[in-house]
Protein backbone atom coordinates (compact mmCIF):
# COMPACT_ATOMS: atom_id res chain seq x y z
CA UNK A 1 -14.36 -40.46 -22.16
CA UNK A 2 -12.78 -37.16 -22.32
CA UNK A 3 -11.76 -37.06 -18.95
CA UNK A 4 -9.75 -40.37 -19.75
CA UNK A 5 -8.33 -38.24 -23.11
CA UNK A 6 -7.48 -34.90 -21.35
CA UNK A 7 -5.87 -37.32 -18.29
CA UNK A 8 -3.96 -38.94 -20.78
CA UNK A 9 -3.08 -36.50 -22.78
CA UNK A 10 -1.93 -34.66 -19.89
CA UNK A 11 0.32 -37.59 -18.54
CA UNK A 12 1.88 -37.64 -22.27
CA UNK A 13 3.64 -34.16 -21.78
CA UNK A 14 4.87 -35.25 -18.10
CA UNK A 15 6.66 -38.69 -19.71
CA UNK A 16 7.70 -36.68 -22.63
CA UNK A 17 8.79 -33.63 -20.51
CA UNK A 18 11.03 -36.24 -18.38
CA UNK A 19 11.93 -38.23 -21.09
CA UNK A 20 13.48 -35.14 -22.75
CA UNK A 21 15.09 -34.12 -19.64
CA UNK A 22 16.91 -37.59 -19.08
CA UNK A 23 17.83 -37.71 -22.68
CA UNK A 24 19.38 -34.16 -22.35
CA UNK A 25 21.45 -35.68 -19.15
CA UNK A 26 22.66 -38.00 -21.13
CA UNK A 27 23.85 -35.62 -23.69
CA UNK A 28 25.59 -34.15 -20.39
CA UNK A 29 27.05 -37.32 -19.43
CA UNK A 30 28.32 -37.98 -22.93
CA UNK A 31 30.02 -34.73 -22.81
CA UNK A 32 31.51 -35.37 -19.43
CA UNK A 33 33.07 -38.89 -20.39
CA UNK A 34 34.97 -37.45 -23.93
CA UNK A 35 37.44 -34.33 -24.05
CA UNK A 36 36.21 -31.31 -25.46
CA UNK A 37 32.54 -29.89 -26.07
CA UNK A 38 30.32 -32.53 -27.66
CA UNK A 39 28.76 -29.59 -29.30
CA UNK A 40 31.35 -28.63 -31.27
CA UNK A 41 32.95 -32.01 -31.45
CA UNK A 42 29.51 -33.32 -33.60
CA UNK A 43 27.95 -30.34 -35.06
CA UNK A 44 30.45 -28.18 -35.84
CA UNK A 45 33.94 -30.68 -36.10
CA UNK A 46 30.90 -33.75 -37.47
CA UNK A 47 32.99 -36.15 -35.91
CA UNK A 48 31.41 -39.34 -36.81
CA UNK A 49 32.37 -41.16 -33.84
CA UNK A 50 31.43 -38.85 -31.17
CA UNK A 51 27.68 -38.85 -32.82
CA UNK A 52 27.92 -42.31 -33.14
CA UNK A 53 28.23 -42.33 -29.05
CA UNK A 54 25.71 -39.85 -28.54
CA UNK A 55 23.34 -41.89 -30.54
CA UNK A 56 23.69 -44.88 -28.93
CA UNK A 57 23.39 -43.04 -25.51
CA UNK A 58 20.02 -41.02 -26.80
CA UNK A 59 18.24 -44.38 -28.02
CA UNK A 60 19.68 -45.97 -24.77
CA UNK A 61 18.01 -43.77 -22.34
CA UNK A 62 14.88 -43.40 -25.02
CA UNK A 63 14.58 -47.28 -24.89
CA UNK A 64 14.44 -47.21 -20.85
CA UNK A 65 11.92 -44.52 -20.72
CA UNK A 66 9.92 -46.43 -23.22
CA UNK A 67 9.97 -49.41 -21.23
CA UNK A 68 9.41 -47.82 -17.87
CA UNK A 69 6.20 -46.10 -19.44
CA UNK A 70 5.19 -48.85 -20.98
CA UNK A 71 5.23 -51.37 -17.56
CA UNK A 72 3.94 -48.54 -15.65
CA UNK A 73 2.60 -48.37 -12.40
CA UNK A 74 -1.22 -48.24 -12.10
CA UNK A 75 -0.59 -45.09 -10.45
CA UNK A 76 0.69 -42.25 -12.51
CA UNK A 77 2.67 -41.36 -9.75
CA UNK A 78 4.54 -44.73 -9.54
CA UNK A 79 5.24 -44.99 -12.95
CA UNK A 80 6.45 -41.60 -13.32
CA UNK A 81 9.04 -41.96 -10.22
CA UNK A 82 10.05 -45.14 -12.07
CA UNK A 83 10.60 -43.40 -15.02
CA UNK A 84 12.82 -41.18 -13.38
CA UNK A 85 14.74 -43.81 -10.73
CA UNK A 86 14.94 -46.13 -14.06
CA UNK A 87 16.17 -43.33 -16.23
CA UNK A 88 19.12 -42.23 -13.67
CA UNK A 89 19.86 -45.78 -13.39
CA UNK A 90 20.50 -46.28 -16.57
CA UNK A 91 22.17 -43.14 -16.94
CA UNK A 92 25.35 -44.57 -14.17
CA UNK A 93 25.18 -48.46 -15.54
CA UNK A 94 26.29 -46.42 -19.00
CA UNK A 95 29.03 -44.61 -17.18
CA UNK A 96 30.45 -47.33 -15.51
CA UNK A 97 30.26 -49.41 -19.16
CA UNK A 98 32.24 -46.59 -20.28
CA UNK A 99 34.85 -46.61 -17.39
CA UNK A 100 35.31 -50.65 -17.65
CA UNK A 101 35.48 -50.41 -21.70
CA UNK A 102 38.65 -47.82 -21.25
CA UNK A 103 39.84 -49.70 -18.33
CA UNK A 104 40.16 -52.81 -20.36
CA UNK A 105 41.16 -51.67 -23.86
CA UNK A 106 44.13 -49.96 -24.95
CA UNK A 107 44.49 -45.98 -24.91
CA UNK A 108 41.88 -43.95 -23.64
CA UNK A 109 38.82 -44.31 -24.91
CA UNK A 110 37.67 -40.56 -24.84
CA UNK A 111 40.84 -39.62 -26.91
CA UNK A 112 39.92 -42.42 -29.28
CA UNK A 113 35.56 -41.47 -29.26
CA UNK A 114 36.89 -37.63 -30.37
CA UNK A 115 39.55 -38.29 -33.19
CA UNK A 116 38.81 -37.45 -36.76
CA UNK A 117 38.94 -40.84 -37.98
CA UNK A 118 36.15 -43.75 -38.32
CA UNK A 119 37.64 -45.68 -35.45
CA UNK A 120 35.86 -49.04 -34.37
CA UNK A 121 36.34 -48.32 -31.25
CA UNK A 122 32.99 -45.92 -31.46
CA UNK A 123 30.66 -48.44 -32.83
CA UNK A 124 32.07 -51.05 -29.95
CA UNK A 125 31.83 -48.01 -27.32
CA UNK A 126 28.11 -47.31 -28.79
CA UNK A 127 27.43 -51.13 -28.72
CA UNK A 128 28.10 -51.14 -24.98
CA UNK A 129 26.21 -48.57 -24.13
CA UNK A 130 23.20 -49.28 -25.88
CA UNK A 131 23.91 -52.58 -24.29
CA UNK A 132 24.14 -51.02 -20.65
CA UNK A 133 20.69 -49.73 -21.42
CA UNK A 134 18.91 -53.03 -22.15
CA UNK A 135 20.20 -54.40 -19.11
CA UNK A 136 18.35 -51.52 -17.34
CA UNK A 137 15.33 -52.24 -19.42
CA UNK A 138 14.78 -55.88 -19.06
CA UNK A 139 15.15 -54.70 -14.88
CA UNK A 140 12.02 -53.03 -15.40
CA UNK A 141 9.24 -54.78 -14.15
């Protein structure tokens, strides 16, 4: 019975540890697709549709972790390298959202995600990437 605890235990802080680390690429990859530093376009600028973005990418990528833990692998092993293959996955299928979102609306959608303005542009940008990530979670199986 403690065995089971400690082993489990243990296996929390790997997920969590990855989990963390895909969530903090996808900060990256947030970063990469608008102009200018996220950091200082959300916490020091608060612009309200950056975060909104970041959000959506963060609960995104926190959704497909969940659901890659949670239809796990007997093996810790194999559900662990699915968390990660999974998590990546998700990570590009976001990207490319993004690409095909600015590729078929006017503008640039970067330039539109960092001005100071509510624009609903953000919550549509936010809606496709959370959508991007569901995709990647109902593949998880």
């Amino acid at each position: 019975m403690l065995e089971d605890l400690l082993t489990g235990a243990w296996q929390s802080v790997v997920f969590g540890v990855v989990g963390v680390g895909l969530m903090a690429a996808g900060f990256v990859l947030v970063d990469l697709l608008t102009p200018g530093k996220l950091r200082e376009l959300i916490w020091v600028q608060r612009n309200g549709n950056a975060a909104l973005l970041l959000a959506a990418n963060q609960l995104g990528i926190a959704g497909i972790v969940f659901t890659a833990i949670l239809t796990s692998y007997d093996s810790f092993g194999k559900g662990l390298a699915s968390t990660v293959v999974f998590g990546l996955i998700g990570l590009v299928i976001m990207a490319l959202a993004f690409f095909v979102l600015d590729l078929l609306t006017p503008g640039r959608l970067g330039e539109v995600i960092c001005a100071d303005q509510p624009h609903p542009a953000a919550r549509v940008s936010a809606a496709t990437h959370f959508g991007a990530a569901l995709i990647v979670c109902a593949c998880i199986a």
